[in-house]
N, C-alpha and C. Protein backbone atom coordinates (compact mmCIF):
# COMPACT_ATOMS: atom_id res chain seq x y z
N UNK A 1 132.50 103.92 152.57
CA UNK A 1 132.70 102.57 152.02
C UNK A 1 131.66 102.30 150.93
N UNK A 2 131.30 103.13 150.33
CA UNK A 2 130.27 103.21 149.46
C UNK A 2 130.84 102.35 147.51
N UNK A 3 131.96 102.18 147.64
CA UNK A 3 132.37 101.31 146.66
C UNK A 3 133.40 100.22 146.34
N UNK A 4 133.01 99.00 145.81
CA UNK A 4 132.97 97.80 146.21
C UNK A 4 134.73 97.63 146.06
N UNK A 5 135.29 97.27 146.93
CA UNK A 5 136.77 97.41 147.25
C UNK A 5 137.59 96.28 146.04
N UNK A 6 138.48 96.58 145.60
CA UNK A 6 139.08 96.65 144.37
C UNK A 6 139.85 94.95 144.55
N UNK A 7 140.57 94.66 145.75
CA UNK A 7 141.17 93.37 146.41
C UNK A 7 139.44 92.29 145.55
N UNK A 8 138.25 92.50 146.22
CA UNK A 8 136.86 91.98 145.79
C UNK A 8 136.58 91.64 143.57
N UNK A 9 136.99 92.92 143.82
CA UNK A 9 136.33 93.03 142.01
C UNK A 9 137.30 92.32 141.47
N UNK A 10 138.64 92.90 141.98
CA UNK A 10 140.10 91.55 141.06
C UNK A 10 139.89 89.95 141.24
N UNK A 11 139.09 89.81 142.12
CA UNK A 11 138.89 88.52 142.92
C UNK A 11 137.36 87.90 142.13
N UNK A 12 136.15 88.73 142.09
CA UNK A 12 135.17 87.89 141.14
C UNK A 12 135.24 88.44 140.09
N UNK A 13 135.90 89.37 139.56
CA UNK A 13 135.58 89.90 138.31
C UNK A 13 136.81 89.67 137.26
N UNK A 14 137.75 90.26 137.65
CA UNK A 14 139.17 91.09 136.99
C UNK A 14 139.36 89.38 136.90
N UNK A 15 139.78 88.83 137.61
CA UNK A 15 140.53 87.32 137.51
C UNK A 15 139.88 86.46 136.77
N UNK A 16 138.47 86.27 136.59
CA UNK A 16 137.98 86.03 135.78
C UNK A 16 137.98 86.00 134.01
N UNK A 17 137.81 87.71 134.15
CA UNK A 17 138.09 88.18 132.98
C UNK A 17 139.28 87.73 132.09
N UNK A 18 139.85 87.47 132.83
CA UNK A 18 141.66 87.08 132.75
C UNK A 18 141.71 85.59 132.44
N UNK A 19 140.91 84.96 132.96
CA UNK A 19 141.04 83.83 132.62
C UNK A 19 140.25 83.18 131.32
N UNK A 20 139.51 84.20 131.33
CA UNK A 20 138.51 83.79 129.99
C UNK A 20 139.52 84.74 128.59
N UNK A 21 140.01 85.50 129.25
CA UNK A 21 141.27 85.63 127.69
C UNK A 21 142.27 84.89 127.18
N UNK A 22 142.87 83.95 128.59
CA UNK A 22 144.14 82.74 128.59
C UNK A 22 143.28 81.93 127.95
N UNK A 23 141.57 81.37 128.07
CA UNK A 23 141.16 80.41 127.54
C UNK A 23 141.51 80.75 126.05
N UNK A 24 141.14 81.97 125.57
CA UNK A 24 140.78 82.54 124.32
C UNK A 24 142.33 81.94 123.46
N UNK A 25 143.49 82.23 124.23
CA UNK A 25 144.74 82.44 123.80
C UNK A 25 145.30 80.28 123.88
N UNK A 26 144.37 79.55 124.83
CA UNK A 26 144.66 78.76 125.12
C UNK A 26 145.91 78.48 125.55
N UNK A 27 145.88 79.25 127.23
CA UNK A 27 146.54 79.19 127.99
C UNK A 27 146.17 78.76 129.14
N UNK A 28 145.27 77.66 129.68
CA UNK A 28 144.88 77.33 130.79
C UNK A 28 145.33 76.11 130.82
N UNK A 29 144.97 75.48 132.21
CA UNK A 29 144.97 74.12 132.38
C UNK A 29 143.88 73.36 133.03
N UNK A 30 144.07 72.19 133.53
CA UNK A 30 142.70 72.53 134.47
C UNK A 30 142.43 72.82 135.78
N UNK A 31 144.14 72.86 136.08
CA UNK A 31 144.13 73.83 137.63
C UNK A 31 143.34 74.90 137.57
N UNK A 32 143.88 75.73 136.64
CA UNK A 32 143.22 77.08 136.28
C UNK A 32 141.76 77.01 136.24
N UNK A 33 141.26 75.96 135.40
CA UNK A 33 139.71 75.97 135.28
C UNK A 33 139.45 75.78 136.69
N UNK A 34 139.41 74.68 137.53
CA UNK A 34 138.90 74.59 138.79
C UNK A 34 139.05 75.70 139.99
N UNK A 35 140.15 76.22 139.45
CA UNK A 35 140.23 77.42 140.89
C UNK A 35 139.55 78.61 140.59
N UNK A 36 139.72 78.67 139.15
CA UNK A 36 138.34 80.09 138.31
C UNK A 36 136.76 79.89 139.01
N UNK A 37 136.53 78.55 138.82
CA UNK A 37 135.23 78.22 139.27
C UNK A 37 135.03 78.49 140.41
N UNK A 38 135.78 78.83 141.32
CA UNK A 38 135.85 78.91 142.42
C UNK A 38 134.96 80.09 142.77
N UNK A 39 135.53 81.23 141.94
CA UNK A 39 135.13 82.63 141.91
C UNK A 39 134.10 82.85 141.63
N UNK A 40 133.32 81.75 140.44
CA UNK A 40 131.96 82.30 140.42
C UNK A 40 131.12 81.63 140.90
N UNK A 41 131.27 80.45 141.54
CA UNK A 41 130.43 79.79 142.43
C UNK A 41 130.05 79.67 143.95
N UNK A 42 130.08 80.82 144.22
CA UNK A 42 129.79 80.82 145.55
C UNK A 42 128.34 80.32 146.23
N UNK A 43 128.70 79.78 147.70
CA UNK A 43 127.44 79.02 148.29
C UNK A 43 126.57 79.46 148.73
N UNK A 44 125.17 79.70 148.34
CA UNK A 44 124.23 80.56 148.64
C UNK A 44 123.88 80.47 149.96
N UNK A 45 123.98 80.85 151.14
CA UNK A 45 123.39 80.59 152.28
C UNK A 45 121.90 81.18 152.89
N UNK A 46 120.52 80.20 152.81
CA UNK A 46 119.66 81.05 153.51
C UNK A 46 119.32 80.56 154.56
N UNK A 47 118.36 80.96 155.42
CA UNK A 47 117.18 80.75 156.38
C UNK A 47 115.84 80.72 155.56
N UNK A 48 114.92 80.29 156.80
CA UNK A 48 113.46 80.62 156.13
C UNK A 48 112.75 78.75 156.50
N UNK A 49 111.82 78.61 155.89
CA UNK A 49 110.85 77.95 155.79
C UNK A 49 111.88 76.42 155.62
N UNK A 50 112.45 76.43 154.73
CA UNK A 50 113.11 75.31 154.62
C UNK A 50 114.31 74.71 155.10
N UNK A 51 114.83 75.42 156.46
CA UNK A 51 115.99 75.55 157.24
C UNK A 51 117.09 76.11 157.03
N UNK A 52 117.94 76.18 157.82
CA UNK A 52 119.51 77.25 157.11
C UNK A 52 120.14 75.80 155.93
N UNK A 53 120.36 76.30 155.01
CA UNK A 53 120.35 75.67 153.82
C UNK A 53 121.66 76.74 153.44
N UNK A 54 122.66 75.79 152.52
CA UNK A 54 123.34 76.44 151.45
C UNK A 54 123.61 75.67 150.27
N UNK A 55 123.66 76.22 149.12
CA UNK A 55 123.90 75.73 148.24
C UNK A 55 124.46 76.58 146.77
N UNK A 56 125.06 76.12 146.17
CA UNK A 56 126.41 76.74 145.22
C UNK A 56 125.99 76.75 143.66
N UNK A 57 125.80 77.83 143.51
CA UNK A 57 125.13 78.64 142.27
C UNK A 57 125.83 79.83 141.47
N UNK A 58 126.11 79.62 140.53
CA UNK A 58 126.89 80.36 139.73
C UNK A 58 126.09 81.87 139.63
N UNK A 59 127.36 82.83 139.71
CA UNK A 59 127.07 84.24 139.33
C UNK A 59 127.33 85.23 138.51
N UNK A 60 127.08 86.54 138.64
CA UNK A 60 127.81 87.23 137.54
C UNK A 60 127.03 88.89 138.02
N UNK A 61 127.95 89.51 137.27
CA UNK A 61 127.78 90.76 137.68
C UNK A 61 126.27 91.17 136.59
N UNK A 62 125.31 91.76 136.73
CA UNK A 62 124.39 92.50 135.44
C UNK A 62 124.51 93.44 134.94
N UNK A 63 124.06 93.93 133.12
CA UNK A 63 124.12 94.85 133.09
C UNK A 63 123.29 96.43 133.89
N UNK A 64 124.36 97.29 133.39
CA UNK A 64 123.29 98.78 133.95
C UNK A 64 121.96 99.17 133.67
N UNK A 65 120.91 98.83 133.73
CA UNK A 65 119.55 99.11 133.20
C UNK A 65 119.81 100.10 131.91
N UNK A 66 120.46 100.87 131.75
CA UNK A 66 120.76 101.66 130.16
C UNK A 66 120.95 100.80 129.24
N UNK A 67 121.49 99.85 129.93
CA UNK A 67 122.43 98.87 129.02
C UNK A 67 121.69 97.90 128.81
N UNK A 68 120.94 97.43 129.45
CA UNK A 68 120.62 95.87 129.28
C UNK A 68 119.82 95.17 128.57
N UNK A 69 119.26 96.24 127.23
CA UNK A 69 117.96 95.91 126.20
C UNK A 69 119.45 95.85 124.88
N UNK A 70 120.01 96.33 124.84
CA UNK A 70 121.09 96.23 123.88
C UNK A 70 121.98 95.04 124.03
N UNK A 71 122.50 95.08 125.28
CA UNK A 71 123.11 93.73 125.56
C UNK A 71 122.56 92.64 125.58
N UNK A 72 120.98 92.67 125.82
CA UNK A 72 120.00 91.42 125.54
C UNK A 72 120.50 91.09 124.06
N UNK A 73 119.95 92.40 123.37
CA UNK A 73 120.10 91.77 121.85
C UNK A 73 121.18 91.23 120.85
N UNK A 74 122.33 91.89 121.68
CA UNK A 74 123.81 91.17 121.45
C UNK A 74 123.65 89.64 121.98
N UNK A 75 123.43 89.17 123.07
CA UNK A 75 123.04 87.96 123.51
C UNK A 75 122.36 87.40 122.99
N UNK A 76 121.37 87.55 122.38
CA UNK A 76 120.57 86.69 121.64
C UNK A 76 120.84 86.23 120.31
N UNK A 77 121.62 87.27 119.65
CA UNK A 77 122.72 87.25 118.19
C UNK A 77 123.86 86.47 118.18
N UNK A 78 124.53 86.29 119.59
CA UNK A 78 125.81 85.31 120.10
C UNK A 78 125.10 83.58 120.26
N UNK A 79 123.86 83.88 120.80
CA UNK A 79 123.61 82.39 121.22
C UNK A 79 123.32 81.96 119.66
N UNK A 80 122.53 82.59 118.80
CA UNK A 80 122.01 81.92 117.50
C UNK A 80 123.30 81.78 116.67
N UNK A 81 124.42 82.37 117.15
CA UNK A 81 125.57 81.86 116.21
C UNK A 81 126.36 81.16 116.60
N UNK A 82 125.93 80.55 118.16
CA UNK A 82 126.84 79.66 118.90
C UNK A 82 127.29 78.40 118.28
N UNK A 83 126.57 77.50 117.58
CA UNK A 83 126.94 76.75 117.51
C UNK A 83 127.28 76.61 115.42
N UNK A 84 127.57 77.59 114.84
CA UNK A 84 128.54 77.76 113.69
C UNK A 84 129.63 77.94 114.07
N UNK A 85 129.70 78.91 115.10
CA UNK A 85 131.16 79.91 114.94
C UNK A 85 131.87 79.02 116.05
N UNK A 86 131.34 78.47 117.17
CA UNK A 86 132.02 77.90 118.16
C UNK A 86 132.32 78.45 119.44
N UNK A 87 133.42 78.12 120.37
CA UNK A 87 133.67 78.63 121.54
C UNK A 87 134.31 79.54 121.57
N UNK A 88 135.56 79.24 120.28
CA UNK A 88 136.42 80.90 120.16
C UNK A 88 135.74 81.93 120.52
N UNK A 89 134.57 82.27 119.11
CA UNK A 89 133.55 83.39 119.19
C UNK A 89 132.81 83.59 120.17
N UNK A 90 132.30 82.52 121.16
CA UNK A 90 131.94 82.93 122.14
C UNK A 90 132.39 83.89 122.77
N UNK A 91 133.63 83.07 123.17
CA UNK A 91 134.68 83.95 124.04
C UNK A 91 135.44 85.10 123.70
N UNK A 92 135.31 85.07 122.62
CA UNK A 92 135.87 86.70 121.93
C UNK A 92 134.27 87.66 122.21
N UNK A 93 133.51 87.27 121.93
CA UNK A 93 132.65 88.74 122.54
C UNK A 93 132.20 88.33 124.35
N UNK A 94 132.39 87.81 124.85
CA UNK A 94 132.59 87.67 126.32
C UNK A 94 133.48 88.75 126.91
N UNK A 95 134.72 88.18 126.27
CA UNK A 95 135.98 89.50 126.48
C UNK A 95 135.84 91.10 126.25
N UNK A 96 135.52 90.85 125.00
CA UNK A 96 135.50 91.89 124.45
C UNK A 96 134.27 93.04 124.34
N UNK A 97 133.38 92.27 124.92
CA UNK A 97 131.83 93.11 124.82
C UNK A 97 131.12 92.88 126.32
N UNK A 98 130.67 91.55 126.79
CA UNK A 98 129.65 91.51 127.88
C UNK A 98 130.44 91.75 128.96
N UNK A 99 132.13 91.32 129.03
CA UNK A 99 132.60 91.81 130.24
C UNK A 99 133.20 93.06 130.10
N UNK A 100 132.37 94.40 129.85
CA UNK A 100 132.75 95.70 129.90
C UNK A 100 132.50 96.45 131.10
N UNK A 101 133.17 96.57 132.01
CA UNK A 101 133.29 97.29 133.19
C UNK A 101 131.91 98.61 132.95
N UNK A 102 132.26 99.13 131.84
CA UNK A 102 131.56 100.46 131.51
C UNK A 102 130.00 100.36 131.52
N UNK A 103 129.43 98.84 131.44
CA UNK A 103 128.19 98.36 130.91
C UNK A 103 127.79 97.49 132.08
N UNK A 104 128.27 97.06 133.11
CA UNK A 104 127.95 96.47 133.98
C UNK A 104 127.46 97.13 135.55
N UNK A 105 126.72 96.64 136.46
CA UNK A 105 126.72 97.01 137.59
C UNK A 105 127.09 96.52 138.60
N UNK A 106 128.28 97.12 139.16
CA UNK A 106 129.72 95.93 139.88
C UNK A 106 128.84 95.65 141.43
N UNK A 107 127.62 96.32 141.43
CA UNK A 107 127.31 95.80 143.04
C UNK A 107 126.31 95.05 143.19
N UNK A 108 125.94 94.81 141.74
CA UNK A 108 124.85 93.92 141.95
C UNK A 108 124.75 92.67 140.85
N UNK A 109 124.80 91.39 141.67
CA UNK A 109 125.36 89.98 140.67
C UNK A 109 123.34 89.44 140.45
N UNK A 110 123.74 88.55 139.38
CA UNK A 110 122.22 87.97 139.05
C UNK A 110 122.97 86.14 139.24
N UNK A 111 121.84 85.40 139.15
CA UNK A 111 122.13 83.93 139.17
C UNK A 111 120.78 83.57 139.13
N UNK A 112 120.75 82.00 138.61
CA UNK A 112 119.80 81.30 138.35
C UNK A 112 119.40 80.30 138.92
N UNK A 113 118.05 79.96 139.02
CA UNK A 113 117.43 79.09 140.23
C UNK A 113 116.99 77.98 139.38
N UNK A 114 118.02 76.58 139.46
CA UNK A 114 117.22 75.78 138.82
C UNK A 114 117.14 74.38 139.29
N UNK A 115 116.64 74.07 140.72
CA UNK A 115 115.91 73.39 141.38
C UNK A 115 114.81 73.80 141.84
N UNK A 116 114.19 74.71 142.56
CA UNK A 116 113.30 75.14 143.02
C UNK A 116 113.17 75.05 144.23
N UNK A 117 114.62 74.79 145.17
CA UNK A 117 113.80 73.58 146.44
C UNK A 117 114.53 74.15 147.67
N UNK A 118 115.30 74.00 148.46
CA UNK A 118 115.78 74.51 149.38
C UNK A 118 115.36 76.06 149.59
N UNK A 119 116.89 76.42 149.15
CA UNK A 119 117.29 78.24 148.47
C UNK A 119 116.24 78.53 147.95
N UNK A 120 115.16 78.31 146.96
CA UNK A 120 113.95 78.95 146.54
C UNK A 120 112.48 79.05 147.38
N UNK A 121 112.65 78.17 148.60
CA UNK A 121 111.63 78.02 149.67
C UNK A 121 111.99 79.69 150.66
N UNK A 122 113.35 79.28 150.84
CA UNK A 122 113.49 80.19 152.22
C UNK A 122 113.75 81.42 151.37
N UNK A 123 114.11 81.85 150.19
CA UNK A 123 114.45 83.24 149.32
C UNK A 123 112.67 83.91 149.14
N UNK A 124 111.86 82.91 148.78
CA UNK A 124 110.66 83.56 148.73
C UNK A 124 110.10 83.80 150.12
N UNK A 125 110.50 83.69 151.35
CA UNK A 125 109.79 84.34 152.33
C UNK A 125 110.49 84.86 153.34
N UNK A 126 112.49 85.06 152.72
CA UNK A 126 113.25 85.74 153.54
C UNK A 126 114.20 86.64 152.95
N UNK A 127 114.00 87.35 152.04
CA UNK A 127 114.82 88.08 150.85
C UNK A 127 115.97 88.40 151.25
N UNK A 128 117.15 87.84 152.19
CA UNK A 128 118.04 88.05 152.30
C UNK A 128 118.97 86.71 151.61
N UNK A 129 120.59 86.51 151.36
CA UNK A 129 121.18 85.92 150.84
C UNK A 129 122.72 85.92 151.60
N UNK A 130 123.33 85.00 152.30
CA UNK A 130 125.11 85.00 152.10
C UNK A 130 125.74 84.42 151.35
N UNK A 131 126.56 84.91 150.37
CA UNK A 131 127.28 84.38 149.47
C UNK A 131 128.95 83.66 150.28
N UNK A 132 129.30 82.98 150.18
CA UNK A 132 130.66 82.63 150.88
C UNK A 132 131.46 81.93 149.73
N UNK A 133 131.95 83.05 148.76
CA UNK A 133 133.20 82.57 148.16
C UNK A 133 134.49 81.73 149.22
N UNK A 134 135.20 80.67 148.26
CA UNK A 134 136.25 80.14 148.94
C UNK A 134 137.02 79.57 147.75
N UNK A 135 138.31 80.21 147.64
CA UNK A 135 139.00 79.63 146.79
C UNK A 135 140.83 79.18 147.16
N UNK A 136 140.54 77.80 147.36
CA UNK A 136 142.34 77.55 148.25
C UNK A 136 143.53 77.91 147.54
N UNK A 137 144.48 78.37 148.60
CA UNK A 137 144.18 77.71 149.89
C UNK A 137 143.65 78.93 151.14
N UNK A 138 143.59 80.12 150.60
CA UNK A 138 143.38 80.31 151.65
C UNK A 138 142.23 82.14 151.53
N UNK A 139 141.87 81.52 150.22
CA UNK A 139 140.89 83.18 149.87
C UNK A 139 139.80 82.66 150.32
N UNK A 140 138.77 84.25 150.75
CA UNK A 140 137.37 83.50 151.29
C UNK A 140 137.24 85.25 151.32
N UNK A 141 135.78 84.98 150.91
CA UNK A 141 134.93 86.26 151.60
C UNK A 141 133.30 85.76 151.54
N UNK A 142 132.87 86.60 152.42
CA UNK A 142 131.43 86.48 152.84
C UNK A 142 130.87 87.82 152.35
N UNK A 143 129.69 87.50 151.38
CA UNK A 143 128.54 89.33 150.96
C UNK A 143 127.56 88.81 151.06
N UNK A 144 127.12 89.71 151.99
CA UNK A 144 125.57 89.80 152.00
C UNK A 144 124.63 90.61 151.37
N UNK A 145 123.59 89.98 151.05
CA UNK A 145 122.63 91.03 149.66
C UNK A 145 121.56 90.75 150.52
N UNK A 146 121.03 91.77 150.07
CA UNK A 146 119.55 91.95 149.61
C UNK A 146 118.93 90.95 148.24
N UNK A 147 118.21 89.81 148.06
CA UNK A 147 117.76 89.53 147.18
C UNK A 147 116.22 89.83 146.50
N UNK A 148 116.38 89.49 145.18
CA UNK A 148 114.89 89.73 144.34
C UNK A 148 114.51 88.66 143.60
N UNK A 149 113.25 87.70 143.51
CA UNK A 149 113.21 86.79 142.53
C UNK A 149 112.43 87.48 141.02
N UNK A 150 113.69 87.28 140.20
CA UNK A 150 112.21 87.74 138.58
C UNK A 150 112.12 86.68 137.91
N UNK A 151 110.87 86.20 137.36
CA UNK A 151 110.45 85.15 136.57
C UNK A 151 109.83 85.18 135.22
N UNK A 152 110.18 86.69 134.57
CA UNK A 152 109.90 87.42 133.62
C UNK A 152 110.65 88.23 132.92
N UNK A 153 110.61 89.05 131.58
CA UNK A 153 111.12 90.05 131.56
C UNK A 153 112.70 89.61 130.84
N UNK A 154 113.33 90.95 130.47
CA UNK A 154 114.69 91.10 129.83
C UNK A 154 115.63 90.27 130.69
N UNK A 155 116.20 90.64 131.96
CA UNK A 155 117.29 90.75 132.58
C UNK A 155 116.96 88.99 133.00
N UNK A 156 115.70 88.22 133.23
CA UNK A 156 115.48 87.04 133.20
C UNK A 156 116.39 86.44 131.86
N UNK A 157 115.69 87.07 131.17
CA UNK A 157 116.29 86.32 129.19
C UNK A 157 117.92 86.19 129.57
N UNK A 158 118.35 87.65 129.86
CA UNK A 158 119.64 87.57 129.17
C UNK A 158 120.50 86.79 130.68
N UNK A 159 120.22 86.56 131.77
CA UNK A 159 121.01 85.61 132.54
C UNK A 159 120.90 84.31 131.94
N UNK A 160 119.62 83.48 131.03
CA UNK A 160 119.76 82.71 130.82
C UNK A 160 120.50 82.43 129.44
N UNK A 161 120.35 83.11 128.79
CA UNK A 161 120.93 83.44 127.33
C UNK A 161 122.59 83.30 127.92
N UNK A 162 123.04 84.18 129.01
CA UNK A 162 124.46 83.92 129.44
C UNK A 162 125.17 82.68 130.14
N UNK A 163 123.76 81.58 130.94
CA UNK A 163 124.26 80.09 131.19
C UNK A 163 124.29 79.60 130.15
N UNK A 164 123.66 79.48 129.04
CA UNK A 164 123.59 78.71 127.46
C UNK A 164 124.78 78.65 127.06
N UNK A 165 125.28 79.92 126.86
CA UNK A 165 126.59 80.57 125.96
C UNK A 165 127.67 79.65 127.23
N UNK A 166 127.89 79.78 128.25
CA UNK A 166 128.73 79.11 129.01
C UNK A 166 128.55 77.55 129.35
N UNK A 167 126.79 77.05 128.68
CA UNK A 167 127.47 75.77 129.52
C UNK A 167 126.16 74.71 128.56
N UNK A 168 125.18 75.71 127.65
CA UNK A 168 124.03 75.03 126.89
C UNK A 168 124.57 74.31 125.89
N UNK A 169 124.53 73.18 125.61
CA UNK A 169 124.99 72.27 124.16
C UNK A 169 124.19 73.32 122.95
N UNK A 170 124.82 73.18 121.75
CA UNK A 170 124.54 73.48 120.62
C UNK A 170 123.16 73.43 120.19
N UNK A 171 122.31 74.07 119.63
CA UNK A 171 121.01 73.73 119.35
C UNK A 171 119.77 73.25 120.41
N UNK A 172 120.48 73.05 121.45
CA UNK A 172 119.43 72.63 122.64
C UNK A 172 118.41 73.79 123.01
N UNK A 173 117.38 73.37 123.28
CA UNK A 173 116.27 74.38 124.03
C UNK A 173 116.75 75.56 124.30
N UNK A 174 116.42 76.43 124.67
CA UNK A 174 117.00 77.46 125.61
C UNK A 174 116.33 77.70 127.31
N UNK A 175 117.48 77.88 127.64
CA UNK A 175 116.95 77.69 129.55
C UNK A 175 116.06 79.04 130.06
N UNK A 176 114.80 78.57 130.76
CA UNK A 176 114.16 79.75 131.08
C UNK A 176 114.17 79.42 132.58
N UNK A 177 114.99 79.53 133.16
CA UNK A 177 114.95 79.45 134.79
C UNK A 177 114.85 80.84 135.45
N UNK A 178 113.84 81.06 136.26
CA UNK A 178 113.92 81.81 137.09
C UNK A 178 114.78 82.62 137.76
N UNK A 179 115.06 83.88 137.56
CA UNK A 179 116.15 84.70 138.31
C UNK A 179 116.74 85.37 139.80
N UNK A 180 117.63 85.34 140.17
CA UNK A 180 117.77 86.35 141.45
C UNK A 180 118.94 87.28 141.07
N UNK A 181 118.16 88.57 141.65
CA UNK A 181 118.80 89.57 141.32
C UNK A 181 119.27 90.14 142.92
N UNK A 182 120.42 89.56 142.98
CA UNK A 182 121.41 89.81 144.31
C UNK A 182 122.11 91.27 144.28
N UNK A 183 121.63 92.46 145.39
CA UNK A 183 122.20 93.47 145.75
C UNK A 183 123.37 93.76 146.89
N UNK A 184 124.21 93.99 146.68
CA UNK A 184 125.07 93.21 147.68
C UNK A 184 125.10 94.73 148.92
N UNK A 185 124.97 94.14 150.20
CA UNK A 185 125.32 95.23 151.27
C UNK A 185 126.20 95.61 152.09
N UNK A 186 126.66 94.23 152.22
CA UNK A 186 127.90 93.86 152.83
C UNK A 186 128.89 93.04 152.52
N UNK A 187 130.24 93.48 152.69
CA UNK A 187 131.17 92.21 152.18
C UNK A 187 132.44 91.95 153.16
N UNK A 188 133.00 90.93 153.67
CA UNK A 188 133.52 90.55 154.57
C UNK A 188 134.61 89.94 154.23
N UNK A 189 136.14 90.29 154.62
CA UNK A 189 137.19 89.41 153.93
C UNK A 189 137.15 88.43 155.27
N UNK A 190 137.31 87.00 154.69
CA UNK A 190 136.73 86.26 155.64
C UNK A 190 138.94 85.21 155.47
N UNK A 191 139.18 85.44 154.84
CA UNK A 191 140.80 85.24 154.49
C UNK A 191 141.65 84.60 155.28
N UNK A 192 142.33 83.83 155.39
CA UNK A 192 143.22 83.11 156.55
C UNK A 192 144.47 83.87 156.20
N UNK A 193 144.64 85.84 156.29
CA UNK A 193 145.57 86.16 156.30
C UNK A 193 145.21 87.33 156.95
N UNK A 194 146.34 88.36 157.23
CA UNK A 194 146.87 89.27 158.04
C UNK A 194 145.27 90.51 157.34
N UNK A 195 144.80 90.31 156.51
CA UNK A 195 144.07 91.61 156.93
C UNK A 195 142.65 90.36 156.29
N UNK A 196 142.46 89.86 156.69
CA UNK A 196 141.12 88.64 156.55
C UNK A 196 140.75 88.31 158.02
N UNK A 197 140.13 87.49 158.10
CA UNK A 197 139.40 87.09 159.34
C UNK A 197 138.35 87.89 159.98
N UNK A 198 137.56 87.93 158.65
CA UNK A 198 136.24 88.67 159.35
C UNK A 198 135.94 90.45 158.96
N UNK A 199 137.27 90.73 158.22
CA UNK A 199 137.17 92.05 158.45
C UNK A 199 136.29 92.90 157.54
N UNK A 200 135.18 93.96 157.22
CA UNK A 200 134.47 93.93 157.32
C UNK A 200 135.19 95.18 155.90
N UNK A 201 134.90 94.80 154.87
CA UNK A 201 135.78 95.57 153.37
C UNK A 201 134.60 96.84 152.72
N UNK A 202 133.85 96.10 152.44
CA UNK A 202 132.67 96.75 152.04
C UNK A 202 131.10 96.90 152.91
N UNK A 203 130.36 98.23 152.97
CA UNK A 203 129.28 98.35 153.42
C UNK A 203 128.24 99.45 152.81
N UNK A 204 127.13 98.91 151.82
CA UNK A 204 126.75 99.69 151.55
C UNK A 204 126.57 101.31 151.94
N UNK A 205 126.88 102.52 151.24
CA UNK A 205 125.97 103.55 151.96
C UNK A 205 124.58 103.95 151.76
């Protein structure tokens, strides 16, 4: 079970991808937007110092360490032209460049910490994480990672460089929030159907 089951990747990745090309083509609605969100917002669940706590934080797959000083610098070339060229262009190198299967690492998602307070109490003194996607009526899975906090460095830049491009107004600051770099170990179709309820899809080897 050493690779991340395909039902999973169509589900945070592939569907995604898909939906950010209908945007491109302007083919969505806002059903579509709200149930997309679904996929990348899953509820962080920890323990630790500050009690079992969850809370819902956007994700994304990172690049491959080969990759990720080049793709920084593509990112940093997209955000400074964000606000000439617009959302089209956004989303045309989204499609077409940062979501490249070939350049990414499908088992391990990054996300950004920008309260500091719950989830960042119990992550700094319990490095574990459950993610519990749920998207109705009736998809759900549970992964468990291994987490890392970085507060420095490339792969910091370019997660934030990638909330900007998705959600920073034009010309505004740029966001330096703190990172987690989520390794995933386990993944659980948690599903209100015939092969869901717990069943156990992915496990690291």
């Amino acid at each position: 079970m050493g690779t991340l089951p395909e039902k999973f990747l169509k589900y945070v990745f592939y569907d995604r991808l898909g939906f950010l090309r209908n945007m491109l083509k302007g083919k969505v609605d806002a059903r579509d937007v709200y149930l997309t969100f679904t996929r990348a917002n899953p509820v962080f669940i920890t323990d630790g110092p500050a009690g079992l706590n969850g809370s819902v934080k956007m994700i994304g797959f990172v690049p491959r360490r080969e990759y990720l000083h080049e793709m920084l610098e593509r990112a940093r070339e997209v955000m400074e032209k964000k606000a000439e060229k617009g959302l089209e262009y956004v989303l045309k190198e989204l499609t077409e460049y940062f979501y490249d299967v070939n350049k990414l690492d499908l088992t391990v998602f990054g996300a950004l910490e920008m309260a500091k307070k719950h989830t960042w109490e119990n992550v700094k003194a319990n490095r574990k994480v459950t993610l519990l996607f749920y998207t109705p009526p009736i998809t759900s899975f549970e992964v468990r990672c291994d987490v890392e906090i970085i507060e420095e460095g490339e792969i910091m830049e370019y997660l934030n460089i990638m909330h900007d491009l998705y959600h920073g107004a034009p010309n505004a600051p740029r966001a330096k929030y703190p990172a987690y770099i989520l390794r995933i170990k386990e993944i659980y179709d948690k599903s209100a159907s015939r092969d869901g309820f717990d069943k156990l899809i992915y496990k690291k080897a």
